[in-house]
C-alpha atoms as a PDB file:
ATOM      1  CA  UNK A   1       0.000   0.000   0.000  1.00  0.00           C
ATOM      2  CA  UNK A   2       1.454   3.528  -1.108  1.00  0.00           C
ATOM      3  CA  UNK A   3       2.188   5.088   2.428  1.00  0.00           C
ATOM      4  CA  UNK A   4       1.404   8.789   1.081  1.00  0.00           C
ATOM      5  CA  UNK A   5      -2.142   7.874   0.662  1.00  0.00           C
ATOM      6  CA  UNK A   6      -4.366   7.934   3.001  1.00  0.00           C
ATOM      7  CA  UNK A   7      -6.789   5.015   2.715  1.00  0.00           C
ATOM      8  CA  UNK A   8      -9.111   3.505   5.271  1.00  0.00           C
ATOM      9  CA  UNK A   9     -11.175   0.392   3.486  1.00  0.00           C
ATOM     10  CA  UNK A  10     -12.263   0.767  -0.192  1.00  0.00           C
ATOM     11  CA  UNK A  11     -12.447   4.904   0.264  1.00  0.00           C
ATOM     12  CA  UNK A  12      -9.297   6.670  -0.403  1.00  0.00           C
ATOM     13  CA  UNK A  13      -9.528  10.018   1.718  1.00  0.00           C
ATOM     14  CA  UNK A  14      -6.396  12.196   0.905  1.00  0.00           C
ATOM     15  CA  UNK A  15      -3.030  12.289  -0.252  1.00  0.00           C
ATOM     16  CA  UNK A  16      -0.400  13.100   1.982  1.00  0.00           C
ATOM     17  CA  UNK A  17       2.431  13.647  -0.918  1.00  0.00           C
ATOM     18  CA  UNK A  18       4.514  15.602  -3.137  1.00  0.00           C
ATOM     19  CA  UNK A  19       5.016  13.475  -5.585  1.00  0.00           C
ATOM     20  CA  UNK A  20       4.463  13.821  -9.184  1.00  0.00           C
ATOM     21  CA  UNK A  21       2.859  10.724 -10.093  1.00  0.00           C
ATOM     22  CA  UNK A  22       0.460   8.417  -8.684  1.00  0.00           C
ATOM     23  CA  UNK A  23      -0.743   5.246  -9.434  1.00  0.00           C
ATOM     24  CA  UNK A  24      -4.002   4.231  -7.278  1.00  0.00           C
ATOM     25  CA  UNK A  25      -3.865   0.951  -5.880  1.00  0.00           C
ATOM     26  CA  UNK A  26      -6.181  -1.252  -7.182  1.00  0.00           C
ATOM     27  CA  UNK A  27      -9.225  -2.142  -5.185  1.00  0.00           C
ATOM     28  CA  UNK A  28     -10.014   1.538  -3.913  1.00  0.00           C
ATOM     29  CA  UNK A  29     -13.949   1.953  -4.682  1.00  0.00           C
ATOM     30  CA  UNK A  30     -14.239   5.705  -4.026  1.00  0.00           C
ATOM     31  CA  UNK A  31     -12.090   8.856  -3.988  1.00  0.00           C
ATOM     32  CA  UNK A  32     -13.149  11.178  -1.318  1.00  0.00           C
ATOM     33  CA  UNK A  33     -14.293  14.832  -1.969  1.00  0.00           C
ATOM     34  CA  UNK A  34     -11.149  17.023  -2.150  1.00  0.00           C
ATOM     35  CA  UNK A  35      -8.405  14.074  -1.825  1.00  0.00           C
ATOM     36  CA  UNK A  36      -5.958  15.940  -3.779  1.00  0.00           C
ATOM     37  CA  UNK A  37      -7.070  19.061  -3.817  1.00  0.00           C
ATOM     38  CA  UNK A  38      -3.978  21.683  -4.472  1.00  0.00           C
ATOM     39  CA  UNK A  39      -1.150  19.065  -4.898  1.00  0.00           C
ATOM     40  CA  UNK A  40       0.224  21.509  -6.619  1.00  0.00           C
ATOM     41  CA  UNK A  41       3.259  18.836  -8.373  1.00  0.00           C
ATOM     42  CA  UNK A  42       0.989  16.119  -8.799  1.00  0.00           C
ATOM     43  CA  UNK A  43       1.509  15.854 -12.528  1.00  0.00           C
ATOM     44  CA  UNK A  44      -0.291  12.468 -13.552  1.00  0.00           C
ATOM     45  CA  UNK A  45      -2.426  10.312 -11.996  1.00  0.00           C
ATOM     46  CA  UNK A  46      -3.845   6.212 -12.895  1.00  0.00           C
ATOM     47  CA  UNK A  47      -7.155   5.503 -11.480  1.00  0.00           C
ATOM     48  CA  UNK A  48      -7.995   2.101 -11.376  1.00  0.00           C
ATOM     49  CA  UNK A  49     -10.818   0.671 -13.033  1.00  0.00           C
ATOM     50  CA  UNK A  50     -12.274  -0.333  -9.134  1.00  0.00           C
ATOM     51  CA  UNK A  51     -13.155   2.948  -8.527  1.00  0.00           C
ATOM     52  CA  UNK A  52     -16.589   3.805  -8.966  1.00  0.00           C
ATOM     53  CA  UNK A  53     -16.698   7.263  -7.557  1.00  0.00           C
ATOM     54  CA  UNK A  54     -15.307  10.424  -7.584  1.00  0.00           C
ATOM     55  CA  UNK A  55     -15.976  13.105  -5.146  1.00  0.00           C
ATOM     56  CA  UNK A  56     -16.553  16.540  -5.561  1.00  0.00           C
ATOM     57  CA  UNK A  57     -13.577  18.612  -6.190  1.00  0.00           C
ATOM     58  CA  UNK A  58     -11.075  15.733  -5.608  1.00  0.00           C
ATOM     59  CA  UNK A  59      -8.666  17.620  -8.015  1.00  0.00           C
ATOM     60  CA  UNK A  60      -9.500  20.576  -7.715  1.00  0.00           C
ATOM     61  CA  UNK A  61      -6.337  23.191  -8.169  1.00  0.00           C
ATOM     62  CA  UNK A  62      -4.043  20.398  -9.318  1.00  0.00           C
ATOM     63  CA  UNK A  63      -2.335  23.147 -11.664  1.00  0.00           C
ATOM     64  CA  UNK A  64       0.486  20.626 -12.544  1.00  0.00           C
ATOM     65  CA  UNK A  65      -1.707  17.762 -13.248  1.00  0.00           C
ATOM     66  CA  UNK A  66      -1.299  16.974 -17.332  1.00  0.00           C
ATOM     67  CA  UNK A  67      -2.656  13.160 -17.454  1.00  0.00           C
ATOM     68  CA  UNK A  68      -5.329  11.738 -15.606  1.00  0.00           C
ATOM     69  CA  UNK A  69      -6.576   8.218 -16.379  1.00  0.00           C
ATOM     70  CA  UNK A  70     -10.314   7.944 -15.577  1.00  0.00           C
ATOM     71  CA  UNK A  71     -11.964   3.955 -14.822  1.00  0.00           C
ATOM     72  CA  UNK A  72     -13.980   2.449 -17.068  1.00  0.00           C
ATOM     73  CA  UNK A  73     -17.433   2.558 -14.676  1.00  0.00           C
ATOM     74  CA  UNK A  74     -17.635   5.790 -13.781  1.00  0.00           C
ATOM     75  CA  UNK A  75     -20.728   6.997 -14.249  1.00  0.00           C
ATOM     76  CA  UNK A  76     -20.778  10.628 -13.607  1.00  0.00           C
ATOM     77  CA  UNK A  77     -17.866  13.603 -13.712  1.00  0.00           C
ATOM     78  CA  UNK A  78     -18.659  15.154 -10.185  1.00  0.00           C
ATOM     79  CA  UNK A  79     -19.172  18.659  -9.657  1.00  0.00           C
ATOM     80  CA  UNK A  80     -15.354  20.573 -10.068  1.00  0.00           C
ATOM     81  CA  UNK A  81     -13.463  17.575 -10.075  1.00  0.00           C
ATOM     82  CA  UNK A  82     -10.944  18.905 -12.223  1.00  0.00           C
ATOM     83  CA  UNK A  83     -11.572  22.739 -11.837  1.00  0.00           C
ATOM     84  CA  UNK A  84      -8.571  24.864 -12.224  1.00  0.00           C
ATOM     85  CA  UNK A  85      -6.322  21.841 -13.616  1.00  0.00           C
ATOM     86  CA  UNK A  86      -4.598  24.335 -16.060  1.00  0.00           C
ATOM     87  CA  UNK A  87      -2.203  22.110 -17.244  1.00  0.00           C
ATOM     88  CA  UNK A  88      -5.065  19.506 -17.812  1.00  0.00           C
ATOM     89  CA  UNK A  89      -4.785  19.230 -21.766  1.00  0.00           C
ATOM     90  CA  UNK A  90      -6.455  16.210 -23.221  1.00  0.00           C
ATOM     91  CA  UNK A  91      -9.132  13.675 -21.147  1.00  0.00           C
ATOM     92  CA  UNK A  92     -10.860  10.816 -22.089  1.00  0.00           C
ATOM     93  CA  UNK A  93     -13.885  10.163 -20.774  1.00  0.00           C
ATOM     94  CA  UNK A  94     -15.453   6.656 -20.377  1.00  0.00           C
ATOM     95  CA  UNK A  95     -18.523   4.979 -22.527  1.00  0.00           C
ATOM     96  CA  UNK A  96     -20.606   4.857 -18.890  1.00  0.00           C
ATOM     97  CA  UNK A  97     -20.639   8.776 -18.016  1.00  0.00           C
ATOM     98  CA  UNK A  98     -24.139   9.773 -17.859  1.00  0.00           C
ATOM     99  CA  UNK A  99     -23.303  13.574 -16.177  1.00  0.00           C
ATOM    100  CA  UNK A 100     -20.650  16.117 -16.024  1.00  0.00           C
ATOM    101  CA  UNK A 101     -20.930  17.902 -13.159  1.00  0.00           C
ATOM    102  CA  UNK A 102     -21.042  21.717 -12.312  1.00  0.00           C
ATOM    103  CA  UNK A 103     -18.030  23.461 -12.938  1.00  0.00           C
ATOM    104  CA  UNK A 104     -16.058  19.839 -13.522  1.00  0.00           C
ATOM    105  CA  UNK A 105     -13.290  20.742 -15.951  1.00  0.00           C
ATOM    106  CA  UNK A 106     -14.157  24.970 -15.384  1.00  0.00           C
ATOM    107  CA  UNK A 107     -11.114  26.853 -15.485  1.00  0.00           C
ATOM    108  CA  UNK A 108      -8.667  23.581 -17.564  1.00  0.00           C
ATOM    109  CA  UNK A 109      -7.530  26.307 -19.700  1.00  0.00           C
ATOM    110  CA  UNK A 110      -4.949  24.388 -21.478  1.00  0.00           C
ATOM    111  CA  UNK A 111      -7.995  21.503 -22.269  1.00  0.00           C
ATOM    112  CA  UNK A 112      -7.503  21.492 -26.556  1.00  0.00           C
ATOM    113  CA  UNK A 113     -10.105  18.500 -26.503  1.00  0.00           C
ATOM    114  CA  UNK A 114     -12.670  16.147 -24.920  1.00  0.00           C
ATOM    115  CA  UNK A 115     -14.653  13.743 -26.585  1.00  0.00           C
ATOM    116  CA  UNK A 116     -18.194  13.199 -25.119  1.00  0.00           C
ATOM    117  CA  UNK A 117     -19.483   9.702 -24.287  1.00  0.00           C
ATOM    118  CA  UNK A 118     -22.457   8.193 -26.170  1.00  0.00           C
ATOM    119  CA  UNK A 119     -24.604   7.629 -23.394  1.00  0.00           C
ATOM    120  CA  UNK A 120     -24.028  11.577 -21.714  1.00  0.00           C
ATOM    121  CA  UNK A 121     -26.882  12.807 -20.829  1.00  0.00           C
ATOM    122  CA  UNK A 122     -26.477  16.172 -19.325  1.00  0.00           C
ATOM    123  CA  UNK A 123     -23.672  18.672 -19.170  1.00  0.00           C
ATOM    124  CA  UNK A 124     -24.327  21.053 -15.970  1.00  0.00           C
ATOM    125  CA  UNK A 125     -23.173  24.608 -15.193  1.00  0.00           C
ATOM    126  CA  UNK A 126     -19.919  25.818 -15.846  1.00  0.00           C
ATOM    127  CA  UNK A 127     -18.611  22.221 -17.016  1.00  0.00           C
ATOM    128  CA  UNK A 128     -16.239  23.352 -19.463  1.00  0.00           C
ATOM    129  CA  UNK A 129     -16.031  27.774 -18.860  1.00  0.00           C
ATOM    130  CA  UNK A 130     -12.946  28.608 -19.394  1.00  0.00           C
ATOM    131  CA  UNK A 131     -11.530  26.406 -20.756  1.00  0.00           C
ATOM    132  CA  UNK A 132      -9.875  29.041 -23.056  1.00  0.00           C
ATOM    133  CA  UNK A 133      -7.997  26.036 -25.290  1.00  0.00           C
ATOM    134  CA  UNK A 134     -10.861  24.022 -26.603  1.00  0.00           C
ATOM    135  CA  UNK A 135     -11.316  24.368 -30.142  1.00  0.00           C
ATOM    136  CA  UNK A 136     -14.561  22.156 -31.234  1.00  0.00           C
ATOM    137  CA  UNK A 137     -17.095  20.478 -29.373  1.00  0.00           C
ATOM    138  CA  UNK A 138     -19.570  18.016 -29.906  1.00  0.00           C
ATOM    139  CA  UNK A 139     -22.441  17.131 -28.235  1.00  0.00           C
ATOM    140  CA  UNK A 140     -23.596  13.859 -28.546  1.00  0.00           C
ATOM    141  CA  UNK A 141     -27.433  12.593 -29.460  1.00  0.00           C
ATOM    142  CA  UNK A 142     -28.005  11.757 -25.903  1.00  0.00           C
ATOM    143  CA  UNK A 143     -27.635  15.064 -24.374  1.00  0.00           C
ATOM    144  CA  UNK A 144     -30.675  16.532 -24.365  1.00  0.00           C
ATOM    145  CA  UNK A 145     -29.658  19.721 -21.704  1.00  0.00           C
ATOM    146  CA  UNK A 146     -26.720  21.816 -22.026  1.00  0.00           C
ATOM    147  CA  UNK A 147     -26.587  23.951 -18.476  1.00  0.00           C
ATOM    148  CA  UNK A 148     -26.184  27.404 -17.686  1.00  0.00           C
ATOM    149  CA  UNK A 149     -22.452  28.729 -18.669  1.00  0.00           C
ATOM    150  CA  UNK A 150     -21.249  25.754 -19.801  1.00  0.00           C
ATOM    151  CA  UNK A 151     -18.746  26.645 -22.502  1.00  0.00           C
ATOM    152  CA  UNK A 152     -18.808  30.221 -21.276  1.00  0.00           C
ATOM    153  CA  UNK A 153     -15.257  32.312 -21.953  1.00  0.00           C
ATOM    154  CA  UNK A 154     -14.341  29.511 -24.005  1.00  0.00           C
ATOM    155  CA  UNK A 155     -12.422  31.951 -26.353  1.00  0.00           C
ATOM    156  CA  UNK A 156     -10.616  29.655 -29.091  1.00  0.00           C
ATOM    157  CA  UNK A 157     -14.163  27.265 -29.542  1.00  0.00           C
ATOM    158  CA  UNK A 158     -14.760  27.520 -33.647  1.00  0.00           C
ATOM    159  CA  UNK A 159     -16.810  25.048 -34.184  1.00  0.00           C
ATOM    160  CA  UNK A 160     -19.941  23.395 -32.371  1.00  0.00           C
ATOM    161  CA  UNK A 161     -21.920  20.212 -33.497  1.00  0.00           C
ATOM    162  CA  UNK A 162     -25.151  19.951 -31.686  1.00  0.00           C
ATOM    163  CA  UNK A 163     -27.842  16.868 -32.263  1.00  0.00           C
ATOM    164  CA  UNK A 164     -31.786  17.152 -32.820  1.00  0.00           C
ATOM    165  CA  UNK A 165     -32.448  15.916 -29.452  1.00  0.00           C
ATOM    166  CA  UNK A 166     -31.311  18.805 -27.310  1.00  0.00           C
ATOM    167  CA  UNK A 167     -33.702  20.461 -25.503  1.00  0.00           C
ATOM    168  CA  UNK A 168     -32.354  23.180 -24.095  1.00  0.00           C
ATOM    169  CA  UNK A 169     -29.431  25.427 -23.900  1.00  0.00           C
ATOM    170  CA  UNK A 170     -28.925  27.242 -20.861  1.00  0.00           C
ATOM    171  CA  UNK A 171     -28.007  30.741 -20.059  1.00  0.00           C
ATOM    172  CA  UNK A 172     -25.306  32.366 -21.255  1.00  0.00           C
ATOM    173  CA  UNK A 173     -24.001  28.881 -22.342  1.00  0.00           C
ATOM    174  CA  UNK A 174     -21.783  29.923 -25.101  1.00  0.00           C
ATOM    175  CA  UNK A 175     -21.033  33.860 -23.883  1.00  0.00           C
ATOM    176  CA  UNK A 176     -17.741  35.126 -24.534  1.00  0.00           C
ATOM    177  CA  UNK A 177     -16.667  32.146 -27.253  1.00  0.00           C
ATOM    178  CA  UNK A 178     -15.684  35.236 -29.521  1.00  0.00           C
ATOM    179  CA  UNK A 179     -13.893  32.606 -31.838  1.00  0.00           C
ATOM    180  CA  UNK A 180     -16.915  31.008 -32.973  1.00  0.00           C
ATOM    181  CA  UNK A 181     -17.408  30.735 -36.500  1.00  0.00           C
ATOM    182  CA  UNK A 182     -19.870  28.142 -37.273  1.00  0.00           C
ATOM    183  CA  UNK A 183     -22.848  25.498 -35.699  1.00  0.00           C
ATOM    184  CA  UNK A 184     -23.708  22.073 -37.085  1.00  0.00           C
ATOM    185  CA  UNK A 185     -27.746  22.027 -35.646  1.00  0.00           C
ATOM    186  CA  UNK A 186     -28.968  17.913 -36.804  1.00  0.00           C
ATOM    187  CA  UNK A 187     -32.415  19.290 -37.058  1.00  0.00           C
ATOM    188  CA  UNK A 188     -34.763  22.072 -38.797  1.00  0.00           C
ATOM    189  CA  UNK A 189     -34.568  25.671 -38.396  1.00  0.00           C
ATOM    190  CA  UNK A 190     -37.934  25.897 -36.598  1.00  0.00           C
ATOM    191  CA  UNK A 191     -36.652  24.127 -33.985  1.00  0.00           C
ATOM    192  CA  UNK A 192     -33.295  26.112 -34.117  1.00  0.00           C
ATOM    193  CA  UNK A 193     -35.195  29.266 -33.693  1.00  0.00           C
ATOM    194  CA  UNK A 194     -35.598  28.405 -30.543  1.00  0.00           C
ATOM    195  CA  UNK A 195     -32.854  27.704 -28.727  1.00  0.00           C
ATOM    196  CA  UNK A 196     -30.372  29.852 -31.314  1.00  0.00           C
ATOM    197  CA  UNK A 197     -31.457  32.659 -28.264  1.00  0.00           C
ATOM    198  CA  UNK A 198     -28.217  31.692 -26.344  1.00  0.00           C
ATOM    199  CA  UNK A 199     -25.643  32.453 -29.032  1.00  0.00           C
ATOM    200  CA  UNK A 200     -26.339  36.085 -28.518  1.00  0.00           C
ATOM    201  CA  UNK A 201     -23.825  38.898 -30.276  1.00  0.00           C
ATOM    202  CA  UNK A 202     -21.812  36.208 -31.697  1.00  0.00           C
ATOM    203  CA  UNK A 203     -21.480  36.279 -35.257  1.00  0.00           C
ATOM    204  CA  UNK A 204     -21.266  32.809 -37.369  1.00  0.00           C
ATOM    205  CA  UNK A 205     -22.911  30.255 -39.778  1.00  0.00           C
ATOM    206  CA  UNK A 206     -25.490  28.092 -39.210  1.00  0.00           C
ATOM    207  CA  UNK A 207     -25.609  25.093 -40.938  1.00  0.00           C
ATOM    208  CA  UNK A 208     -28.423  22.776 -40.940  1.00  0.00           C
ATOM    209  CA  UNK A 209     -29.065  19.089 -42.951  1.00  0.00           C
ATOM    210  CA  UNK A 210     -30.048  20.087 -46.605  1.00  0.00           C
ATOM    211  CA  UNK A 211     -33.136  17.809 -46.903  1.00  0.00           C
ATOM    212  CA  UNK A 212     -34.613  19.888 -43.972  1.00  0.00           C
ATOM    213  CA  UNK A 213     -35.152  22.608 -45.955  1.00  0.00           C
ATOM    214  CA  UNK A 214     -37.767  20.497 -47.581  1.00  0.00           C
ATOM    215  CA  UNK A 215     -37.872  17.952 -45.374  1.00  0.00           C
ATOM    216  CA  UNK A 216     -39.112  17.791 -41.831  1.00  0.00           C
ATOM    217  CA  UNK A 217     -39.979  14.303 -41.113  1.00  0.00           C
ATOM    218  CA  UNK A 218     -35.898  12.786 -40.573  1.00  0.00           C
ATOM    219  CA  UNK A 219     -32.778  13.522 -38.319  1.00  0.00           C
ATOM    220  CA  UNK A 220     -29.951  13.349 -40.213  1.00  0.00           C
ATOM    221  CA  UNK A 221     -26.039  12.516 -39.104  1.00  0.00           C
ATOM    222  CA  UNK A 222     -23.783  15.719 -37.908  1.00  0.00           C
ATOM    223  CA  UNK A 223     -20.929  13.943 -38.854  1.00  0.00           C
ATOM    224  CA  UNK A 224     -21.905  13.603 -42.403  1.00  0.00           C
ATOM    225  CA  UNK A 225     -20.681  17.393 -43.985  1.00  0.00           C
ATOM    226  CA  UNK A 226     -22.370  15.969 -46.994  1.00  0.00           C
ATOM    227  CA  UNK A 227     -25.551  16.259 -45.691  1.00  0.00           C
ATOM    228  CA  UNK A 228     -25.045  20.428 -44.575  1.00  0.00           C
ATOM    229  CA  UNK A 229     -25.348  23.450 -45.956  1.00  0.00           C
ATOM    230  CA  UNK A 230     -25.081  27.005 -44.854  1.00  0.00           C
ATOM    231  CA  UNK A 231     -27.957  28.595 -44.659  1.00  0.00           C
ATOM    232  CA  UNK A 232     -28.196  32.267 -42.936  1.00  0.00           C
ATOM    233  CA  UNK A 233     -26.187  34.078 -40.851  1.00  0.00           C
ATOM    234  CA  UNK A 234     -27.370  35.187 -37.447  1.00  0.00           C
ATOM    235  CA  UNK A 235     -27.305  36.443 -34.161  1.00  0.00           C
ATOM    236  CA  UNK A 236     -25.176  39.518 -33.142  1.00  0.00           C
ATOM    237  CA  UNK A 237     -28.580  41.475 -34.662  1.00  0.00           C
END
């Protein structure tokens, strides 16, 4: 057992180190809220696939921390997990996240990209504001809620592909992404009108699946470009 970790059971409750790298011992089940919060040289980290939990804000002001390797069943990205990692530049996250948290990655201003699991559901406040580095998004089908100031202050974000199931798109979601240039919406422009609210004063494209222009009965892929075509301008009225 690694005798700068503090562990009692299956829970591991805080590191006790300097060290640069850790490698969690297999077995551990949960990481306690705020474990490693400000270990300032911890500068990668293996997670076990054992663990099944998170807690809120274990990482939290890591600003060394470049590599983090996430378990396989996790589930949900807790709220500001990660928040202020600003070395934190690439993370994969596992097929069984369902959530990602308020504020989880908020401030990971070197973050150039994430790819989103198939089965997300929900991407809360603040997730990814901030994160100053990111330069395309996508949001998969299964997201149907995009929170308040999620990719808020995300200033080098160009692109955005967005599905026809979302819902909603919160507040102020995409304010201060002043190098947006262009949205891939999977769905018609009636239902765009609605939600295209939140892109406020920023000007870009809008591109939408051709057959919706004289089709409204079928989704179409975003990841076909075939199947798009710019069709207005909008927003910064």
């Amino acid at each position: 057992m690694n005798a700068y970790l503090k562990i009692t059971g299956t829970v591991l409750e805080s590191c006790e180190s300097q060290a640069q790298e850790i490698d969690i011992p297999d077995g551990i089940e949960t990481i306690k809220s705020g474990a490693f919060a400000d270990c300032t040289t911890l500068v990668s980290v293996n997670i076990p696939d054992s663990v099944i939990e998170i807690g809120e804000g274990a990482f939290v002001g890591c600003t060394a921390l470049k590599f983090v390797t996430l378990p396989s069943g996790l589930e949900e990205i807790s709220t500001g997990v990660f928040r202020d990692c600003s070395c934190l530049y690439s993370v994969m996250l596992p097929n069984r996240v369902k959530k990602i948290g308020n504020s989880a990655f908020c401030g990971c201003s070197a973050l150039s990209a994430v790819a989103l699991p198939e089965k997300l559901e929900k991407i809360d406040t603040c997730a990814f504001r901030e994160c100053s580095s990111l330069a395309e998004i996508e949001i998969p089908v299964s997201v149907v809620e995009i929170g308040n100031s999620t990719f808020r202050d995300c200033a080098c974000l160009k692109s955005v592909k967005i599905s026809s199931k979302i819902k909603k798109i919160g507040l102020h979601a995409f304010d201060g992404c002043v190098g947006l240039e262009n949205i891939h919406y999977g769905h018609r422009l009636v239902e765009w009108n609605v939600l295209e609210q939140e892109f406020n004063n920023i000007q870009k494209e809008c591109y939408v699946p051709k057959k919706y222009l004289c089709d409204e009965k079928n989704d179409y892929d975003t990841n076909d470009e075939d199947n798009f075509s710019g069709v207005l301008d909008f927003l910064g009225k």
